[in-house]
C-alpha atoms as a PDB file:
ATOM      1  CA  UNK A   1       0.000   0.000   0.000  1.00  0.00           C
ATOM      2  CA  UNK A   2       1.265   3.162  -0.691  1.00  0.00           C
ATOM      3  CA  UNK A   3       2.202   6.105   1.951  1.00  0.00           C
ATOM      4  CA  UNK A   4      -0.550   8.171  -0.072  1.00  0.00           C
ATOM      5  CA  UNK A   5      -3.108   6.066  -0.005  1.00  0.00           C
ATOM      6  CA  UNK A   6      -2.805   5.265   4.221  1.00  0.00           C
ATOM      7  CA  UNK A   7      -2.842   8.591   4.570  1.00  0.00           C
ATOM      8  CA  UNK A   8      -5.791   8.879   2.550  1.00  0.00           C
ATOM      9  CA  UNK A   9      -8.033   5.936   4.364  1.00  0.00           C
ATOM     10  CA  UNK A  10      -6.438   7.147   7.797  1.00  0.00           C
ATOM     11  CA  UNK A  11      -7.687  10.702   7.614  1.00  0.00           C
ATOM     12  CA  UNK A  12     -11.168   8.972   6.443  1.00  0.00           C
ATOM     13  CA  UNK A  13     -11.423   6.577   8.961  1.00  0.00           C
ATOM     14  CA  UNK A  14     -10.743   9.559  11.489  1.00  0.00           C
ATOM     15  CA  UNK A  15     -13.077  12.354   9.658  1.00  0.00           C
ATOM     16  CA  UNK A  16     -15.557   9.137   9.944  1.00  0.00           C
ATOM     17  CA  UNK A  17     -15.247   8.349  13.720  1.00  0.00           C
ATOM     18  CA  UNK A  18     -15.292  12.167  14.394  1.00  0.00           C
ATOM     19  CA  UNK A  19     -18.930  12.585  12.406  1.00  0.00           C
ATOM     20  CA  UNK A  20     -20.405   9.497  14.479  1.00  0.00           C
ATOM     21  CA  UNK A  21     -18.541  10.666  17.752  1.00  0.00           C
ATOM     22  CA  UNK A  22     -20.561  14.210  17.087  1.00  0.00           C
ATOM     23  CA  UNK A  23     -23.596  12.420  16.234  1.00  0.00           C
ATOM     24  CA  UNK A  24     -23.589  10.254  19.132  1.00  0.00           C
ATOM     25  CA  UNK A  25     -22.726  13.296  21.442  1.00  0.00           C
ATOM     26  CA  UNK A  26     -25.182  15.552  19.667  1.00  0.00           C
ATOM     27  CA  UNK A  27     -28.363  13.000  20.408  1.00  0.00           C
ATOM     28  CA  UNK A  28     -27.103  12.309  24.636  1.00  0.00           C
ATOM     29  CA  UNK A  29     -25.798  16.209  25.485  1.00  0.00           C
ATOM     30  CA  UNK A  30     -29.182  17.626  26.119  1.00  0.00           C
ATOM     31  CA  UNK A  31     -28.068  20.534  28.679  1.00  0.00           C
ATOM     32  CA  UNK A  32     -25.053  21.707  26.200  1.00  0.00           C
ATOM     33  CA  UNK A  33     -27.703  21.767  23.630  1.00  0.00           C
ATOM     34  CA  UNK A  34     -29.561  23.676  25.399  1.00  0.00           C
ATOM     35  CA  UNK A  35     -27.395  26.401  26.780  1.00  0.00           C
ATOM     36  CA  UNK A  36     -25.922  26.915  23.416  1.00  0.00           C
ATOM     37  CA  UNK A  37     -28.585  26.745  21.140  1.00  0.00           C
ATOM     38  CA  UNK A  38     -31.114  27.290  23.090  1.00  0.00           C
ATOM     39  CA  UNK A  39     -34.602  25.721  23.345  1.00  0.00           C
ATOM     40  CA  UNK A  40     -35.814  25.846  19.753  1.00  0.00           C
ATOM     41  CA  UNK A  41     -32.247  24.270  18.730  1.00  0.00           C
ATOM     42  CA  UNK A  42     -32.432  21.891  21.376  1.00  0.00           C
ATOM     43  CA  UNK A  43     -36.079  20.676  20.212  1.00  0.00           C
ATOM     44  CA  UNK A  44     -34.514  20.666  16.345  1.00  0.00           C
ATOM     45  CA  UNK A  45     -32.091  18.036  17.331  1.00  0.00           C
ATOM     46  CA  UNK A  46     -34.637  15.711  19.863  1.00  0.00           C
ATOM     47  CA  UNK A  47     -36.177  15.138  16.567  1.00  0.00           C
ATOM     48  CA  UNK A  48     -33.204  13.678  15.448  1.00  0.00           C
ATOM     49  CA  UNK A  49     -33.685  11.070  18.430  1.00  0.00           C
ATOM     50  CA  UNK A  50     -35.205   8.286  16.546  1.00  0.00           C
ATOM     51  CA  UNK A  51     -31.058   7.864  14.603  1.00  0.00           C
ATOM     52  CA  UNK A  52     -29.727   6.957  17.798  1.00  0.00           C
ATOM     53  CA  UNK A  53     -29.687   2.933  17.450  1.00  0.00           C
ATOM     54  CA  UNK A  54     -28.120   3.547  13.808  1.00  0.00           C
ATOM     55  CA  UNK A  55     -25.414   5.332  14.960  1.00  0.00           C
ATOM     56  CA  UNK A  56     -24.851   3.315  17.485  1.00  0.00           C
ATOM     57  CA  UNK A  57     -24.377   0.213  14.822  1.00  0.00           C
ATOM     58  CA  UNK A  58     -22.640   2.457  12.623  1.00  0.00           C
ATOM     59  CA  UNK A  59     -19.864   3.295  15.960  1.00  0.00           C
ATOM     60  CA  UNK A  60     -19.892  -0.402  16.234  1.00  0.00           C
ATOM     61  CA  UNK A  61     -18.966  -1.445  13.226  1.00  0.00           C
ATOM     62  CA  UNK A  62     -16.261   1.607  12.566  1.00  0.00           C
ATOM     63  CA  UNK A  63     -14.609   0.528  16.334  1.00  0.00           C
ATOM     64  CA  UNK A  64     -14.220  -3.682  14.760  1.00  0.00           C
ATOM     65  CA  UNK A  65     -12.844  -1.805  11.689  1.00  0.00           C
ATOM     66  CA  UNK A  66     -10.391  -0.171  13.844  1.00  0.00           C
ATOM     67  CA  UNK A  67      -9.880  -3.254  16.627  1.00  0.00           C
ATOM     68  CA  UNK A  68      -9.534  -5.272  13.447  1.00  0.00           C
ATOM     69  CA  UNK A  69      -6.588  -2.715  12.020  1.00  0.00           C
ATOM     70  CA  UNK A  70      -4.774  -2.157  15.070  1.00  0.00           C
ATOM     71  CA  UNK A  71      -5.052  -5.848  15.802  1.00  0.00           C
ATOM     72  CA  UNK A  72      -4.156  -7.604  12.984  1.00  0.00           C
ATOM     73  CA  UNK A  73      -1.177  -9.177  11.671  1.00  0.00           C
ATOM     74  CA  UNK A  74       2.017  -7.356  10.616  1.00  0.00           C
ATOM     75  CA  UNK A  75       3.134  -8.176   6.931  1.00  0.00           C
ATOM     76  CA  UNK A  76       6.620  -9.005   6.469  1.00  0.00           C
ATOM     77  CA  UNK A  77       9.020  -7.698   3.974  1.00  0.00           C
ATOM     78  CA  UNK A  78      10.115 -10.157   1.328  1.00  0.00           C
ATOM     79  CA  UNK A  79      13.939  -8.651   1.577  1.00  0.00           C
ATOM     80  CA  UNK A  80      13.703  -7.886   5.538  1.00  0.00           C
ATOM     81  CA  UNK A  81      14.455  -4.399   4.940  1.00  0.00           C
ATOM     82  CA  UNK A  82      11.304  -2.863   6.175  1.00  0.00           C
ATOM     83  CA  UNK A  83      10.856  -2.273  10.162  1.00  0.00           C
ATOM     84  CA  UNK A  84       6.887  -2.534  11.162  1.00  0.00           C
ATOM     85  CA  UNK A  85       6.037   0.339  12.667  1.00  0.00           C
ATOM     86  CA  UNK A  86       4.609   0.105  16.554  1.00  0.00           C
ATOM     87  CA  UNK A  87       0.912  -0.157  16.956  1.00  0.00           C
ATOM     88  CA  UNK A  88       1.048   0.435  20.696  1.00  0.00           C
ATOM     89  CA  UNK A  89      -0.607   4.470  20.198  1.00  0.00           C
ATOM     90  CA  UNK A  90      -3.099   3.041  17.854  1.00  0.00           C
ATOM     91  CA  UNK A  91      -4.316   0.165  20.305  1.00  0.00           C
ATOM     92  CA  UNK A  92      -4.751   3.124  23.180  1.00  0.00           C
ATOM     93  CA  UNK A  93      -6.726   5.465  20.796  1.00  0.00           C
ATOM     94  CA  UNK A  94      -9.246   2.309  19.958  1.00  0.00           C
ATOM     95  CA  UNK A  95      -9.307   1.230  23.108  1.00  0.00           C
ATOM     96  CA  UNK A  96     -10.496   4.726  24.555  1.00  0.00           C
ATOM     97  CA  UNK A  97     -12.822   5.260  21.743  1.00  0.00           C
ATOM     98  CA  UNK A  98     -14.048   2.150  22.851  1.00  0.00           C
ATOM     99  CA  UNK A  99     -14.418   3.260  26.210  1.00  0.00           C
ATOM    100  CA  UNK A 100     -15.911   6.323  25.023  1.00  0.00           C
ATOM    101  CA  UNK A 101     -18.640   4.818  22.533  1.00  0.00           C
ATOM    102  CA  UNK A 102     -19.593   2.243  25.768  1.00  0.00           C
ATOM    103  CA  UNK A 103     -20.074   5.049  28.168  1.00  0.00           C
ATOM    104  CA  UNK A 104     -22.497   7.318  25.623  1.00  0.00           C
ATOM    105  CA  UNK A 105     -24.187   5.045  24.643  1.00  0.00           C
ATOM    106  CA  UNK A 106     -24.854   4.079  28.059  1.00  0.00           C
ATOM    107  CA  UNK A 107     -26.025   7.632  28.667  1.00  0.00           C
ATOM    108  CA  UNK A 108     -28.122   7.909  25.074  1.00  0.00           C
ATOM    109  CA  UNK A 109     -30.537   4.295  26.143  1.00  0.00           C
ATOM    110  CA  UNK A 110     -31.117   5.134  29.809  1.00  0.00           C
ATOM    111  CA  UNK A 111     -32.767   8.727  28.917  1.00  0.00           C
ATOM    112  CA  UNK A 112     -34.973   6.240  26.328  1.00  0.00           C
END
């Protein structure tokens, strides 16, 4: 794979997470809605209320994308010249997305 075309599925696999993370924070933040948009804003996105099981399936499948890509196995070099790079930062970043998804969408089904 070339370096321009990781660079290119990296920076859409993060612009992709981001969008979900805001969706998923935009259907569960009710209060912060409501101080900064204020009540007609905050009624404009409660409408959007009935998406919140498909972005939850949607966070679900991009986090197994990204436990699948930090988890799987390293290709070797035919020559042994190439050094793998470490996946150690990666593996913390899913992991607290992880973390992160769990704990709002937690928050989203109890106010069901």
């Amino acid at each position: 794979m070339s370096e321009k075309t990781q660079v290119i599925s990296t920076a859409s696999g993060a612009l992709g997470l981001g969008v979900f993370g805001a969706a998923i924070g935009s259907c569960c933040a009710l209060p912060w809605a409501v101080s900064l948009l204020g009540v007609s804003g905050a009624v404009a996105l409660a409408r959007l209320s009935f998406m919140v099981p498909y972005v939850l399936f949607g966070a679900a499948a991009l986090l197994a994308i990204a436990f699948w890509w930090a988890y799987r196995p390293l290709t070797t070099c035919a020559d042994g010249t190439c050094s793998p790079a470490s996946r150690r930062p990666l593996r913390w970043i899913v992991w607290t997305a992880s973390v992160l998804v769990v704990a709002l969408s937690a928050v989203a089904l109890s106010d069901g």
